[in-house]
C-alpha atoms as a PDB file:
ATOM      1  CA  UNK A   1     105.016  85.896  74.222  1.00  0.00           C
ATOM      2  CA  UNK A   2     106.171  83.498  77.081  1.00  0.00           C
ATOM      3  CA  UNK A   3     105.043  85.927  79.965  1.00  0.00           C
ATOM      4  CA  UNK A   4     101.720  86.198  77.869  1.00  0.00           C
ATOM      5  CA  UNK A   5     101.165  82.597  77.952  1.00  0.00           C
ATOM      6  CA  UNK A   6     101.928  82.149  81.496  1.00  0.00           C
ATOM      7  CA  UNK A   7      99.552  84.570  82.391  1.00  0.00           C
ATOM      8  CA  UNK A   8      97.152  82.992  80.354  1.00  0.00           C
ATOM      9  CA  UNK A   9      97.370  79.396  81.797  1.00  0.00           C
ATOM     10  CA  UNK A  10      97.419  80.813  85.198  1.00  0.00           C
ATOM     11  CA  UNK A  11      94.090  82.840  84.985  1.00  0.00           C
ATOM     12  CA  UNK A  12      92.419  79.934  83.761  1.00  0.00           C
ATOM     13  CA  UNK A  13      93.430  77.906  87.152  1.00  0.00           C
ATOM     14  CA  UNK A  14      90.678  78.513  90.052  1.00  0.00           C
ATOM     15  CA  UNK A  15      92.070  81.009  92.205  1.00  0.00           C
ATOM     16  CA  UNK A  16      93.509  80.090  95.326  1.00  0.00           C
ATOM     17  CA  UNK A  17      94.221  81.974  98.962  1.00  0.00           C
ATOM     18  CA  UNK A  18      95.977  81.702 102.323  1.00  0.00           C
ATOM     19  CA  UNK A  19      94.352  78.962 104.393  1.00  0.00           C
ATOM     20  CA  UNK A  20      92.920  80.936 106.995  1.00  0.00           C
ATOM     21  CA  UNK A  21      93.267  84.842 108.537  1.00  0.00           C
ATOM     22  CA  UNK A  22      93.451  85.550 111.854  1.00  0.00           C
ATOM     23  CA  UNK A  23      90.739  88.591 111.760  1.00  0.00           C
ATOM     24  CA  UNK A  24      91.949  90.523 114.790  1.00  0.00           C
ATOM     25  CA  UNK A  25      95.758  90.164 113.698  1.00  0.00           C
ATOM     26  CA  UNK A  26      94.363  92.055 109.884  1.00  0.00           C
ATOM     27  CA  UNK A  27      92.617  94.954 112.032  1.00  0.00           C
ATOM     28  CA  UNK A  28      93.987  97.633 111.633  1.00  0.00           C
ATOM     29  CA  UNK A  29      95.098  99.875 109.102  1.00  0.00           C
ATOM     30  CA  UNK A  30      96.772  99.380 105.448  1.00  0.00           C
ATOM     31  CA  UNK A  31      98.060 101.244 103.060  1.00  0.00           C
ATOM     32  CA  UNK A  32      97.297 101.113  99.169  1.00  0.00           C
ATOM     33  CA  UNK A  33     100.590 100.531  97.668  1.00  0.00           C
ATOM     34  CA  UNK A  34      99.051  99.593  93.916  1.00  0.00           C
ATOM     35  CA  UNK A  35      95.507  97.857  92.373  1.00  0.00           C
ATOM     36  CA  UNK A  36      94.221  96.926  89.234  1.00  0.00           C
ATOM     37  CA  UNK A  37      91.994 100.368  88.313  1.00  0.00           C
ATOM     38  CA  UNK A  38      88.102 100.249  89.603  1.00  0.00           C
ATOM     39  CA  UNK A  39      85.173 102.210  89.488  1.00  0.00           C
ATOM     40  CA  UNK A  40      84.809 102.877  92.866  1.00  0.00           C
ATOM     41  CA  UNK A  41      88.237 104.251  93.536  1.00  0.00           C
ATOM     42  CA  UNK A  42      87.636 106.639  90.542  1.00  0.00           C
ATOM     43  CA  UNK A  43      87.947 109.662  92.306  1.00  0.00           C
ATOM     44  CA  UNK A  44      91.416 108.758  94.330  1.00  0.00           C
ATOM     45  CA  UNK A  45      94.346 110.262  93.811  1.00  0.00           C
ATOM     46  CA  UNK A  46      96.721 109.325  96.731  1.00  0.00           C
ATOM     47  CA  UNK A  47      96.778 108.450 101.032  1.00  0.00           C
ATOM     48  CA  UNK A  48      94.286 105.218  99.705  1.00  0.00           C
ATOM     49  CA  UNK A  49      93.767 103.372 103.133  1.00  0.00           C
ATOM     50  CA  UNK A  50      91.891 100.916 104.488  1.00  0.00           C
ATOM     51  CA  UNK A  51      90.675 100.810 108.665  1.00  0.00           C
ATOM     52  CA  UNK A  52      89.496  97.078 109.642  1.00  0.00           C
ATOM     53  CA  UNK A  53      87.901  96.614 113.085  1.00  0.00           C
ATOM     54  CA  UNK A  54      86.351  93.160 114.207  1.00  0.00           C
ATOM     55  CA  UNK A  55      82.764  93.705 115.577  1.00  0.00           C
ATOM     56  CA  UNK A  56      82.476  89.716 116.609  1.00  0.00           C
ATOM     57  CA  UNK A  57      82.944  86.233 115.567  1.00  0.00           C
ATOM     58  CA  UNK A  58      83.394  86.657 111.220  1.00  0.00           C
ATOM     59  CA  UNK A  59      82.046  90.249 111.291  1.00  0.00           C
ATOM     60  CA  UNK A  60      84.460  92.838 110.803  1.00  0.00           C
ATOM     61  CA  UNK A  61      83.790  97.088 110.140  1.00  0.00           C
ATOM     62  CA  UNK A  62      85.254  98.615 107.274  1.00  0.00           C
ATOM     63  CA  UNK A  63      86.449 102.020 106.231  1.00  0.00           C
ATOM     64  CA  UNK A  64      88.442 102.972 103.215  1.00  0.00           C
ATOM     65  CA  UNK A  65      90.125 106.567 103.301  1.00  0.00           C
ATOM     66  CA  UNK A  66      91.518 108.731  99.925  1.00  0.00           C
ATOM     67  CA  UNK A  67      92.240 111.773  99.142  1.00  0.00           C
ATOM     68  CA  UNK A  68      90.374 113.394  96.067  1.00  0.00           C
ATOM     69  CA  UNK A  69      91.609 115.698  93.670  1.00  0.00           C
ATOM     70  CA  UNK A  70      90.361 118.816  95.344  1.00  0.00           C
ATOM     71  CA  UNK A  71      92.217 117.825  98.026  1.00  0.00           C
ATOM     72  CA  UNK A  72      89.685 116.569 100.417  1.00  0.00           C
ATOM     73  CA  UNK A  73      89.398 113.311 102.090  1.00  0.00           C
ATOM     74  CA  UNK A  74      86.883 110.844 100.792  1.00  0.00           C
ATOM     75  CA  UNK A  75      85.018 107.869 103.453  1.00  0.00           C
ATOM     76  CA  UNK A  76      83.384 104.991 102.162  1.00  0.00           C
ATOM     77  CA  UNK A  77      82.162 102.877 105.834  1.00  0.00           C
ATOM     78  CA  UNK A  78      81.135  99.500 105.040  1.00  0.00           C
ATOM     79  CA  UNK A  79      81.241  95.470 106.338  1.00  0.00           C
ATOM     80  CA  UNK A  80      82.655  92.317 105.211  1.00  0.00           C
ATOM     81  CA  UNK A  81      81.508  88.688 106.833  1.00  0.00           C
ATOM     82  CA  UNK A  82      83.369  85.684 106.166  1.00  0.00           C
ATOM     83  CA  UNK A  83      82.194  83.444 103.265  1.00  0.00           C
ATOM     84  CA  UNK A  84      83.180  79.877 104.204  1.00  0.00           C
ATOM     85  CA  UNK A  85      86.704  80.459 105.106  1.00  0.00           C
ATOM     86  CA  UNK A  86      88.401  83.777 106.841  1.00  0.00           C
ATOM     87  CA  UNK A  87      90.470  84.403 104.125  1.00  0.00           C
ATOM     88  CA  UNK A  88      87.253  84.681 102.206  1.00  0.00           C
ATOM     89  CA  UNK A  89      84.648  87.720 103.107  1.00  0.00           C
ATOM     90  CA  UNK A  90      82.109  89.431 101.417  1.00  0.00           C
ATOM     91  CA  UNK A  91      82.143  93.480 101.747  1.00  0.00           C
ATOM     92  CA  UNK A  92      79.370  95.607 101.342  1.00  0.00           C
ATOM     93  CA  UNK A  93      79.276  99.668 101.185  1.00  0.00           C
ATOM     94  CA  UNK A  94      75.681  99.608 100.056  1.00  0.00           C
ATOM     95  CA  UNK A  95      73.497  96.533 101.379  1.00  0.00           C
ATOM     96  CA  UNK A  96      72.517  94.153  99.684  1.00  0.00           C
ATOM     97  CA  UNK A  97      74.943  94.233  97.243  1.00  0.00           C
ATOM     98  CA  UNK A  98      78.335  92.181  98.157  1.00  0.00           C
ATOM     99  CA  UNK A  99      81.608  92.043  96.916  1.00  0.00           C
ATOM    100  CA  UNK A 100      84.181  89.119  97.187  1.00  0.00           C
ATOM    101  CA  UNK A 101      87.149  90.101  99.367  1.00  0.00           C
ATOM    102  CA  UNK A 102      90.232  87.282  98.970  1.00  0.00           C
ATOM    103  CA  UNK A 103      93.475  86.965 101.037  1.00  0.00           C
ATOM    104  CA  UNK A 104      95.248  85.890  98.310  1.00  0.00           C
ATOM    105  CA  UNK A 105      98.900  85.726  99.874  1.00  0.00           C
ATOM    106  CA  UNK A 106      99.951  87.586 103.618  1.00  0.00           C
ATOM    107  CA  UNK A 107     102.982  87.777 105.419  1.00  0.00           C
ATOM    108  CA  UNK A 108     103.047  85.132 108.454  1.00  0.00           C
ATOM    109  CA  UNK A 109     103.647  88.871 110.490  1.00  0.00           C
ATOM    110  CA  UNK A 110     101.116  90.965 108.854  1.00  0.00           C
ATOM    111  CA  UNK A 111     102.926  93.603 107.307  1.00  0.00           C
ATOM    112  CA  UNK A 112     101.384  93.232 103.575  1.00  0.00           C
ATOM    113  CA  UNK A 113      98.959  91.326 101.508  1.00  0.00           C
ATOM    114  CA  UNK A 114      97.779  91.132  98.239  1.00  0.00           C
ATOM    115  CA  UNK A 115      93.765  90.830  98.092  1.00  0.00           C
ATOM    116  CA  UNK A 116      91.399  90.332  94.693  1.00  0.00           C
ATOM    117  CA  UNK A 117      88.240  88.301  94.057  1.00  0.00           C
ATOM    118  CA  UNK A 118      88.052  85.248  92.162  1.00  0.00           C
ATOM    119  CA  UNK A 119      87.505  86.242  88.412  1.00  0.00           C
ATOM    120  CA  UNK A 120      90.264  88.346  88.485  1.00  0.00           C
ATOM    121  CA  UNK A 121      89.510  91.545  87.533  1.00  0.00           C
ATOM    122  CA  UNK A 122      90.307  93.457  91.296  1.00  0.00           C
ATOM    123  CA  UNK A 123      93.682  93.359  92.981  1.00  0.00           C
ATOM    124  CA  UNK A 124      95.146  95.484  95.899  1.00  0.00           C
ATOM    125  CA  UNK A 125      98.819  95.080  97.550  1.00  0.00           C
ATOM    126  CA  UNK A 126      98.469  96.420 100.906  1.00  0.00           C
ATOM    127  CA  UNK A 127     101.156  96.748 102.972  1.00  0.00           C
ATOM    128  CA  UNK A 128     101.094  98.296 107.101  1.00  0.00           C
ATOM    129  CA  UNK A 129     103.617 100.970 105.600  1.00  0.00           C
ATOM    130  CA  UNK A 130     103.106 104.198 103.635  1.00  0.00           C
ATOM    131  CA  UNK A 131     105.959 103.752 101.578  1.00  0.00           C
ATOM    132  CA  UNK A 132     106.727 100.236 101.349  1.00  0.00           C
ATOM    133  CA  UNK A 133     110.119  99.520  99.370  1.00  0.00           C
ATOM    134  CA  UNK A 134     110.227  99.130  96.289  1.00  0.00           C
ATOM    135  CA  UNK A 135     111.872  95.162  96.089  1.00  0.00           C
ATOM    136  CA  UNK A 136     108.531  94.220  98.281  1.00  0.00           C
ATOM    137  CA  UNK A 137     106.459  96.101  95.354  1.00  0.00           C
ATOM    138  CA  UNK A 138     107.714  93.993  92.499  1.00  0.00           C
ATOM    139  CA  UNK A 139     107.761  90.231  94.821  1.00  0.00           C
ATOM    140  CA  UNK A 140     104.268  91.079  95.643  1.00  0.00           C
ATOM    141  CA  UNK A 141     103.536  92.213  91.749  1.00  0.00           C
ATOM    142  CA  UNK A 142     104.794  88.896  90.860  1.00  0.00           C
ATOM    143  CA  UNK A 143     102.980  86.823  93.618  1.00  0.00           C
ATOM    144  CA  UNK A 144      99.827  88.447  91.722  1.00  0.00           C
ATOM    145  CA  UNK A 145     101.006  87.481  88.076  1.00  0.00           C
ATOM    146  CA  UNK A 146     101.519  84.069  89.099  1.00  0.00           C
ATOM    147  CA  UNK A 147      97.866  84.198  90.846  1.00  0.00           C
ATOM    148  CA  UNK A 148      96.892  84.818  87.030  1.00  0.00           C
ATOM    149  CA  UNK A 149      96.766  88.360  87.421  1.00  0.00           C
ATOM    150  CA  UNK A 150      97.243  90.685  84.630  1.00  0.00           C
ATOM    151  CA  UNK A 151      99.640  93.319  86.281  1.00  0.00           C
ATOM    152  CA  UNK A 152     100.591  95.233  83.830  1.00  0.00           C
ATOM    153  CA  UNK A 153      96.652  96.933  84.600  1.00  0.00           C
ATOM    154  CA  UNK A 154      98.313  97.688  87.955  1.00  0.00           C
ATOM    155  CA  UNK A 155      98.395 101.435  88.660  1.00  0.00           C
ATOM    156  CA  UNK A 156     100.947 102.821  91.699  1.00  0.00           C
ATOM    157  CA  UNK A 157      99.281 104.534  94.622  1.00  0.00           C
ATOM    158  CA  UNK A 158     100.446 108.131  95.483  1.00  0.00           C
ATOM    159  CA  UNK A 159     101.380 109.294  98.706  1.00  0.00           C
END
């Protein structure tokens, strides 16, 4: 009941990020460690990753990696542009349609961070790692709780 209600007053606080990203220190690649289930990663079942290149001043190329059930590997290429603030960008697979793209917490070195949008209902934990351990799992599960998240929609990524 307690957990329930904290959860509650948190979602109904505007959502809050990191004060600023530094885009070529985020290129790269992550790995999917857990999200919040979505239609567009429907059809992955494991090795979710994410490629980030900048491609100039707020412009950075996108490419998210799975592997399907049939085995094969599944490439969505897209963009994101910052929206006010680099911790805020807006990613699009098919133009013109936009999706909000949050840095909601990162570690100061860049080896995880937990992303979502602002009403709530997308969350990734990313880390530089395959197989991040499990104690940096359930800190970042509870940075996203007390973000207003509902975690217990969060659904493990396998390798």
């Amino acid at each position: 009941m307690l957990a329930s209600l904290l959860f509650l007053l948190a979602a109904a606080e505007p959502l809050t990020t990191v004060e600023s990203v530094d885009l070529a220190r985020y290129a790269g690649t992550w790995y999917e460690a857990a999200r919040t289930p979505n239609w567009f990663q429907k059809k992955c079942v494991g090795d979710v990753r994410a490629t980030y290149t900048v491609e100039g001043p707020g412009k950075v190329r996108v490419v998210n990696e799975c592997r399907e059930a049939n085995g094969k590997t599944s490439r969505a290429k897209g963009s994101a542009k910052v929206a006010g603030s680099t911790a805020k960008l807006k990613v699009t697979f098919f133009w013109p349609f936009y999706g909000d793209y949050w840095v909601l917490d990162l570690d100061p070195d860049y080896r995880w961070v937990v992303v979502g949008e602002p009403k709530r209902k997308y969350l990734w934990i990313l880390t530089r790692e395959q197989n991040p351990p499990e104690e940096l799992l359930r800190r970042l599960t509870e940075l996203a709780a007390k973000k207003g998240y509902n975690v217990s929609k969060l659904v493990r990524t396998p390798r």
